[in-house]
Structure formats: structure tokens, C-alpha cells
PDB file of N, CA and C in Angstrom:
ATOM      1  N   UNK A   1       0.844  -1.185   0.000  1.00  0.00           N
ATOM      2  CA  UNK A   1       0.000   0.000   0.000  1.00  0.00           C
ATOM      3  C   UNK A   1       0.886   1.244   0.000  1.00  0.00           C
ATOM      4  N   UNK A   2       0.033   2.232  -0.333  1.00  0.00           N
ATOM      5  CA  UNK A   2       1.146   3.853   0.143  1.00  0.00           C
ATOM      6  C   UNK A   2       1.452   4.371   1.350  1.00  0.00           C
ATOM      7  N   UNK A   3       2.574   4.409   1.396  1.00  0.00           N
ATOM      8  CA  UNK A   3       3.374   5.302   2.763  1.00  0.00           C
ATOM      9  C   UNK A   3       3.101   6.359   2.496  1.00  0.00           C
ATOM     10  N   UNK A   4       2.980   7.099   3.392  1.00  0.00           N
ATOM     11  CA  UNK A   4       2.172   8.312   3.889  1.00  0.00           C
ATOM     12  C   UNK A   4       3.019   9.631   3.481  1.00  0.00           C
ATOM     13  N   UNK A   5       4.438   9.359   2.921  1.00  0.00           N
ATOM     14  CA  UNK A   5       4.701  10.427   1.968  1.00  0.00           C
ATOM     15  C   UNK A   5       4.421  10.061   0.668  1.00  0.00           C
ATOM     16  N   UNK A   6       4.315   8.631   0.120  1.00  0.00           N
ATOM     17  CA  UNK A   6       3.663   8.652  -1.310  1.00  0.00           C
ATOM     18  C   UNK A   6       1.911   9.399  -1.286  1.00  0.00           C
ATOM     19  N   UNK A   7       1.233   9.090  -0.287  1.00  0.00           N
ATOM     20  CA  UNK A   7       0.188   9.547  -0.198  1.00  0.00           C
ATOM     21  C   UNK A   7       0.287  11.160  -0.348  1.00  0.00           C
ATOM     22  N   UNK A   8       1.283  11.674   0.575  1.00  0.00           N
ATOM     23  CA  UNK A   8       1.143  13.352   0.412  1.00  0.00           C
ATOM     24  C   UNK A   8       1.297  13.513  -1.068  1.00  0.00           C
ATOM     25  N   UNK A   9       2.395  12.839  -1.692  1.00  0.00           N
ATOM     26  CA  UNK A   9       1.978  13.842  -3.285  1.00  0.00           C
ATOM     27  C   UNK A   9       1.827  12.977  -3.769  1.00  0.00           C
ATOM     28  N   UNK A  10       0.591  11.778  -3.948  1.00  0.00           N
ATOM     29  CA  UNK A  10      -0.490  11.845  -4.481  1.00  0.00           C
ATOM     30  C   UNK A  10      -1.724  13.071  -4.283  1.00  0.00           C
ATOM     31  N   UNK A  11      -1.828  13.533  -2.874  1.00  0.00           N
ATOM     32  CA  UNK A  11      -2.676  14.679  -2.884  1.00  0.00           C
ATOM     33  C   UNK A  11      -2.734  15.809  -3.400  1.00  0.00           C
ATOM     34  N   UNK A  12      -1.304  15.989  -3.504  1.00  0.00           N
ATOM     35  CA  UNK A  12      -0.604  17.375  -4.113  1.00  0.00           C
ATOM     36  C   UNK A  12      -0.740  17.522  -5.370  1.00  0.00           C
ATOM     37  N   UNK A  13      -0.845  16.178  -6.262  1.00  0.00           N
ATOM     38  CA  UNK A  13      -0.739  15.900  -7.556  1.00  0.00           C
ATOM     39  C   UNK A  13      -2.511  16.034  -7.952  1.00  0.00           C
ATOM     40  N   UNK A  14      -3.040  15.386  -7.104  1.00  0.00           N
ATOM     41  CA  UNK A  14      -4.358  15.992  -7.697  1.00  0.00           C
ATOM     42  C   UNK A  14      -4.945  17.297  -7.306  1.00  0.00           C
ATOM     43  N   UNK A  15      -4.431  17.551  -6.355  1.00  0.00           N
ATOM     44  CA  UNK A  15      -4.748  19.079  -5.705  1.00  0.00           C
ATOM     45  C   UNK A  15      -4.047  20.121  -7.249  1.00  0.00           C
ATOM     46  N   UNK A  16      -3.159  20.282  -7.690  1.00  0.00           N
ATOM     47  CA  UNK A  16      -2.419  20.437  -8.774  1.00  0.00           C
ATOM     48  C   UNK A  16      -3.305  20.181 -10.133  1.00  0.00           C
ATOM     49  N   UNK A  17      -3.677  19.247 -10.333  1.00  0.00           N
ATOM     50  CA  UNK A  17      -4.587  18.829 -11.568  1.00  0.00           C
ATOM     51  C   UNK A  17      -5.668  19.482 -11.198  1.00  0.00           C
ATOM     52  N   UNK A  18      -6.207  19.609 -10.148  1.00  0.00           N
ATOM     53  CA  UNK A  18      -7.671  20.338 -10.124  1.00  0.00           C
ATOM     54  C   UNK A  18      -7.746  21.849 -10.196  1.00  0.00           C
ATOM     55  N   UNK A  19      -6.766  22.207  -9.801  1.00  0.00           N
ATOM     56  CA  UNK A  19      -6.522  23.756  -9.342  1.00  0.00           C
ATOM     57  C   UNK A  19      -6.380  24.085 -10.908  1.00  0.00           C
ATOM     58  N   UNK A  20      -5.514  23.176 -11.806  1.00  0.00           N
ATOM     59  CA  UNK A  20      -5.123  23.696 -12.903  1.00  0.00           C
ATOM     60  C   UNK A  20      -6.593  23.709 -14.157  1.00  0.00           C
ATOM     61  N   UNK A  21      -7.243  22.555 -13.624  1.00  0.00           N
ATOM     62  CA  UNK A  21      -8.321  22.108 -14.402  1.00  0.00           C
ATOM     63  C   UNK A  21      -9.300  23.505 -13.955  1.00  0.00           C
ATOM     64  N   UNK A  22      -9.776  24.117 -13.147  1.00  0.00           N
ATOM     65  CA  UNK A  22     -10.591  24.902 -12.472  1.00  0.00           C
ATOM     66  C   UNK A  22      -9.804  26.395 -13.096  1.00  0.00           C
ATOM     67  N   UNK A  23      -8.923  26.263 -13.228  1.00  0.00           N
ATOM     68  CA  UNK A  23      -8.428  27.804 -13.638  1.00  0.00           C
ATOM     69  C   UNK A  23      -8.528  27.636 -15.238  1.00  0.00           C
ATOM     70  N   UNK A  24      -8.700  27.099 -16.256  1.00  0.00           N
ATOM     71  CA  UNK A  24      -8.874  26.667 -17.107  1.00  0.00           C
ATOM     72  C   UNK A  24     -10.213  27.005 -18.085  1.00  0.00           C
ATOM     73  N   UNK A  25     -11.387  26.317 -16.889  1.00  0.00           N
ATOM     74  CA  UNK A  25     -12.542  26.438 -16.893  1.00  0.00           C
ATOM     75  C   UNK A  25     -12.628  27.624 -17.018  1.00  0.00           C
ATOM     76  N   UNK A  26     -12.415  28.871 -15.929  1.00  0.00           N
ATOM     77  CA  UNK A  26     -12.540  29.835 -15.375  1.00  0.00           C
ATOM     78  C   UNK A  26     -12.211  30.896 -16.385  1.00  0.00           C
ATOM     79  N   UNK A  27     -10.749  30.910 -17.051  1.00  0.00           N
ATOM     80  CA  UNK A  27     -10.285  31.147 -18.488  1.00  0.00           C
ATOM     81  C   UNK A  27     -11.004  31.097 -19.283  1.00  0.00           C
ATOM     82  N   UNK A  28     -11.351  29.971 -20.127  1.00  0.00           N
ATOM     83  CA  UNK A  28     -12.128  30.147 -21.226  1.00  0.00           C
ATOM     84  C   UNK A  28     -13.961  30.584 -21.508  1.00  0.00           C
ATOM     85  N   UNK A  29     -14.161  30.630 -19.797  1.00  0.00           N
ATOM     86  CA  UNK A  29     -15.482  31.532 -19.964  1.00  0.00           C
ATOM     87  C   UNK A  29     -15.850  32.174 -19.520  1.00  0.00           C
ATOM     88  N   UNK A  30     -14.560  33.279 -18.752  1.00  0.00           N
ATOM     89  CA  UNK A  30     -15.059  34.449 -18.191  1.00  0.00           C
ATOM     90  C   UNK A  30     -14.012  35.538 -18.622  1.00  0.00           C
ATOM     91  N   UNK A  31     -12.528  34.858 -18.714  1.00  0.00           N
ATOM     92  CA  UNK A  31     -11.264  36.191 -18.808  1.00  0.00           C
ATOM     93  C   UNK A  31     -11.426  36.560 -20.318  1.00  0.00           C
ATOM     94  N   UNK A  32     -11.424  35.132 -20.905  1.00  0.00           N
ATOM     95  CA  UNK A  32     -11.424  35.835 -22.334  1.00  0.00           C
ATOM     96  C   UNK A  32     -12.226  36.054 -22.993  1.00  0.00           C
ATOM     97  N   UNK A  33     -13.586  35.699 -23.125  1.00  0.00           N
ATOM     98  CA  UNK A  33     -14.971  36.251 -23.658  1.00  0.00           C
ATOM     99  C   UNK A  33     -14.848  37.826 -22.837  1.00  0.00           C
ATOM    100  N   UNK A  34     -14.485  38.023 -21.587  1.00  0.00           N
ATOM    101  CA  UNK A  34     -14.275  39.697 -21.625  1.00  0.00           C
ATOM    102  C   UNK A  34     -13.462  40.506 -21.943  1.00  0.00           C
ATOM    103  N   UNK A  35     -12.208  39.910 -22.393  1.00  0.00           N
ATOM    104  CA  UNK A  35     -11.178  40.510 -22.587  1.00  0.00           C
ATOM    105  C   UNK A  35     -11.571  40.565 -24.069  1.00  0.00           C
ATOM    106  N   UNK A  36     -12.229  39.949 -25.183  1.00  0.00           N
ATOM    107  CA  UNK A  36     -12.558  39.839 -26.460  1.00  0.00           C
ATOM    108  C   UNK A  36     -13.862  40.810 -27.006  1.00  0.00           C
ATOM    109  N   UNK A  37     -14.622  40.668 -25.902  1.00  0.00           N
ATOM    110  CA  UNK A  37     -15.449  42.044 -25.902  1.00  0.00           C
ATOM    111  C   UNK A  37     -14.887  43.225 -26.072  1.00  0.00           C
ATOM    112  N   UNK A  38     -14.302  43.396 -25.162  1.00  0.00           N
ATOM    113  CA  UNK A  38     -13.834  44.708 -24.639  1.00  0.00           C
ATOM    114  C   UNK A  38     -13.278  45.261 -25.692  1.00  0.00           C
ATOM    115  N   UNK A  39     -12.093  44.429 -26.328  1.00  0.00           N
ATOM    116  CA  UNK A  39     -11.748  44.801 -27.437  1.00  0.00           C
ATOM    117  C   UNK A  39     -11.944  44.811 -28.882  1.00  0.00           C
ATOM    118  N   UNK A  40     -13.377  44.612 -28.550  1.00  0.00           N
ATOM    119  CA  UNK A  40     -14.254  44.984 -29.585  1.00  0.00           C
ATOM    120  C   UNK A  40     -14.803  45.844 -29.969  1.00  0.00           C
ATOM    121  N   UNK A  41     -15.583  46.455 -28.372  1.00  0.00           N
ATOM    122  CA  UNK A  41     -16.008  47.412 -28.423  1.00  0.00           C
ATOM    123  C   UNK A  41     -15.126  48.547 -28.556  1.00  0.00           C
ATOM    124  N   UNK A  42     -13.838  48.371 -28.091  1.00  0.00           N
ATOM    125  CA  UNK A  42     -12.856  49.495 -28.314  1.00  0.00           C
ATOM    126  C   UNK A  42     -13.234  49.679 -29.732  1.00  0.00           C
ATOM    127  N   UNK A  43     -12.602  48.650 -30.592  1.00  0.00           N
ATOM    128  CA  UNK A  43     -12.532  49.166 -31.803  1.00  0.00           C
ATOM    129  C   UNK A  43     -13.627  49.301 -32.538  1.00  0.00           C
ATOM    130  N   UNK A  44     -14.584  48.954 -32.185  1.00  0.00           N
ATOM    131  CA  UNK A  44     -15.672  49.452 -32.967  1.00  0.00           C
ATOM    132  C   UNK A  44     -15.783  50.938 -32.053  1.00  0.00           C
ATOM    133  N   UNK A  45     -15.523  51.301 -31.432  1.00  0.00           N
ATOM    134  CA  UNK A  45     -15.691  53.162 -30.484  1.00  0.00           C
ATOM    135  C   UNK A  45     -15.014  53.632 -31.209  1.00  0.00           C
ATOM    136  N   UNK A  46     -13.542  53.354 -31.944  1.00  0.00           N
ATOM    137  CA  UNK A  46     -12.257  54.156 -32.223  1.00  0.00           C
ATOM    138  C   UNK A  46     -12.875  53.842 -34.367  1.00  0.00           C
ATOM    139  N   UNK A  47     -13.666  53.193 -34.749  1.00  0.00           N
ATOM    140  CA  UNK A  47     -14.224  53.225 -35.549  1.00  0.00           C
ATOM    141  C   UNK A  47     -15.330  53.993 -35.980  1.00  0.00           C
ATOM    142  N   UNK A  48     -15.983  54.377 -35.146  1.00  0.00           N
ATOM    143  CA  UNK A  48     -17.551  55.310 -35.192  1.00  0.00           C
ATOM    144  C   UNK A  48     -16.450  56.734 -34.746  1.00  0.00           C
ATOM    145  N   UNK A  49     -15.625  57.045 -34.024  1.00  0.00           N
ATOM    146  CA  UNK A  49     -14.982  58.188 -33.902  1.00  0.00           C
ATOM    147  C   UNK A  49     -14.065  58.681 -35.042  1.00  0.00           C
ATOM    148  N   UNK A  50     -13.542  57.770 -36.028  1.00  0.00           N
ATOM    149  CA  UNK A  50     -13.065  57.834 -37.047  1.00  0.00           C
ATOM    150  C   UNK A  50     -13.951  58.621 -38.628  1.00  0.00           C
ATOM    151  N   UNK A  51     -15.008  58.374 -38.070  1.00  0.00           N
ATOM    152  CA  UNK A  51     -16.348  58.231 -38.976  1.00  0.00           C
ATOM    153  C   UNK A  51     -16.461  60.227 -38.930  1.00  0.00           C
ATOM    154  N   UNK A  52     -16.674  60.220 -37.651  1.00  0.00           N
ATOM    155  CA  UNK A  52     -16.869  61.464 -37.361  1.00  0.00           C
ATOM    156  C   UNK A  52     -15.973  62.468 -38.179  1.00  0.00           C
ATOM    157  N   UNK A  53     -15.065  62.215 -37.743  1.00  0.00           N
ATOM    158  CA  UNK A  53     -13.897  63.492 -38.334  1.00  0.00           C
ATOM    159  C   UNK A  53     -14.136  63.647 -40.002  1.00  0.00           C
ATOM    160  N   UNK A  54     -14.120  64.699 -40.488  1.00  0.00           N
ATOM    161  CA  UNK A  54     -14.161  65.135 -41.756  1.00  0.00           C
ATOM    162  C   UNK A  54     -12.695  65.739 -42.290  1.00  0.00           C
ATOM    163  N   UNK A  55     -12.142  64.574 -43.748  1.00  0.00           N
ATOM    164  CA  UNK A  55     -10.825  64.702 -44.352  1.00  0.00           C
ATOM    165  C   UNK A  55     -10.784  66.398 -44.756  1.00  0.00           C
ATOM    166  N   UNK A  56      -9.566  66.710 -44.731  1.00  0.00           N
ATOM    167  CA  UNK A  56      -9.298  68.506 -44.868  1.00  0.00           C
ATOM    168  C   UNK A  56      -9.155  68.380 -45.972  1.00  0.00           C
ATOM    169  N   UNK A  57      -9.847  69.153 -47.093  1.00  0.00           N
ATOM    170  CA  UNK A  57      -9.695  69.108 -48.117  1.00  0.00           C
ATOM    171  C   UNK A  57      -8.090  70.527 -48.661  1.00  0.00           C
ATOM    172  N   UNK A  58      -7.708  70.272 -49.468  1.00  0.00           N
ATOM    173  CA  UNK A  58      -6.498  71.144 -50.049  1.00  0.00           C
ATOM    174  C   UNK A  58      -6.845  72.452 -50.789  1.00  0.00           C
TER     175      UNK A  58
END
């Protein structure tokens, strides 16, 4: 059976896999669907402000 330091990192090892699995999750449906917005809406703002300005004619 496992001795009780193979047991500690077995715990560590899944404590490790989960933490990594959970930040993961967390990533692909909250940091970057907002971080992909955001910079959307930037550029569509810096697009409609572009719109605005009228070229100087010569």
C-alpha cells in the first residue's frame, strides 16, 4: 500500500490537476470572452470616432 509520503503527493498531484483544471474552466469563460469584448467594443468606439472626423480638403 502507500506510505504516507507517497500519499502526500499523491494529494498534491491531484490538488495540482484540479486547481489547474478549475483555472482553465474559469479562463475560457469568463477572462477571455471579456477581454474579447472589450476589445471589440474598443474598436468598434475608435471606428464610429473615425467616422466622425471630416478629411481637410487642399
Amino acid at each position: 500500500m502507500f506510505e504516507f509520503d507517497q500519499y502526500l503527493g499523491f494529494l498534491t498531484f491531484l490538488s495540482i490537476l484540479t486547481i489547474g483544471f478549475w483555472l482553465m474552466i474559469f479562463l475560457l469563460s469568463f477572462v477571455i470572452p471579456y477581454w474579447l469584448t472589450g476589445s471589440l467594443m474598443e474598436w468598434l468606439q475608435e471606428k464610429k470616432d473615425g467616422r466622425k472626423e471630416v478629411p481637410k480638403r487642399k
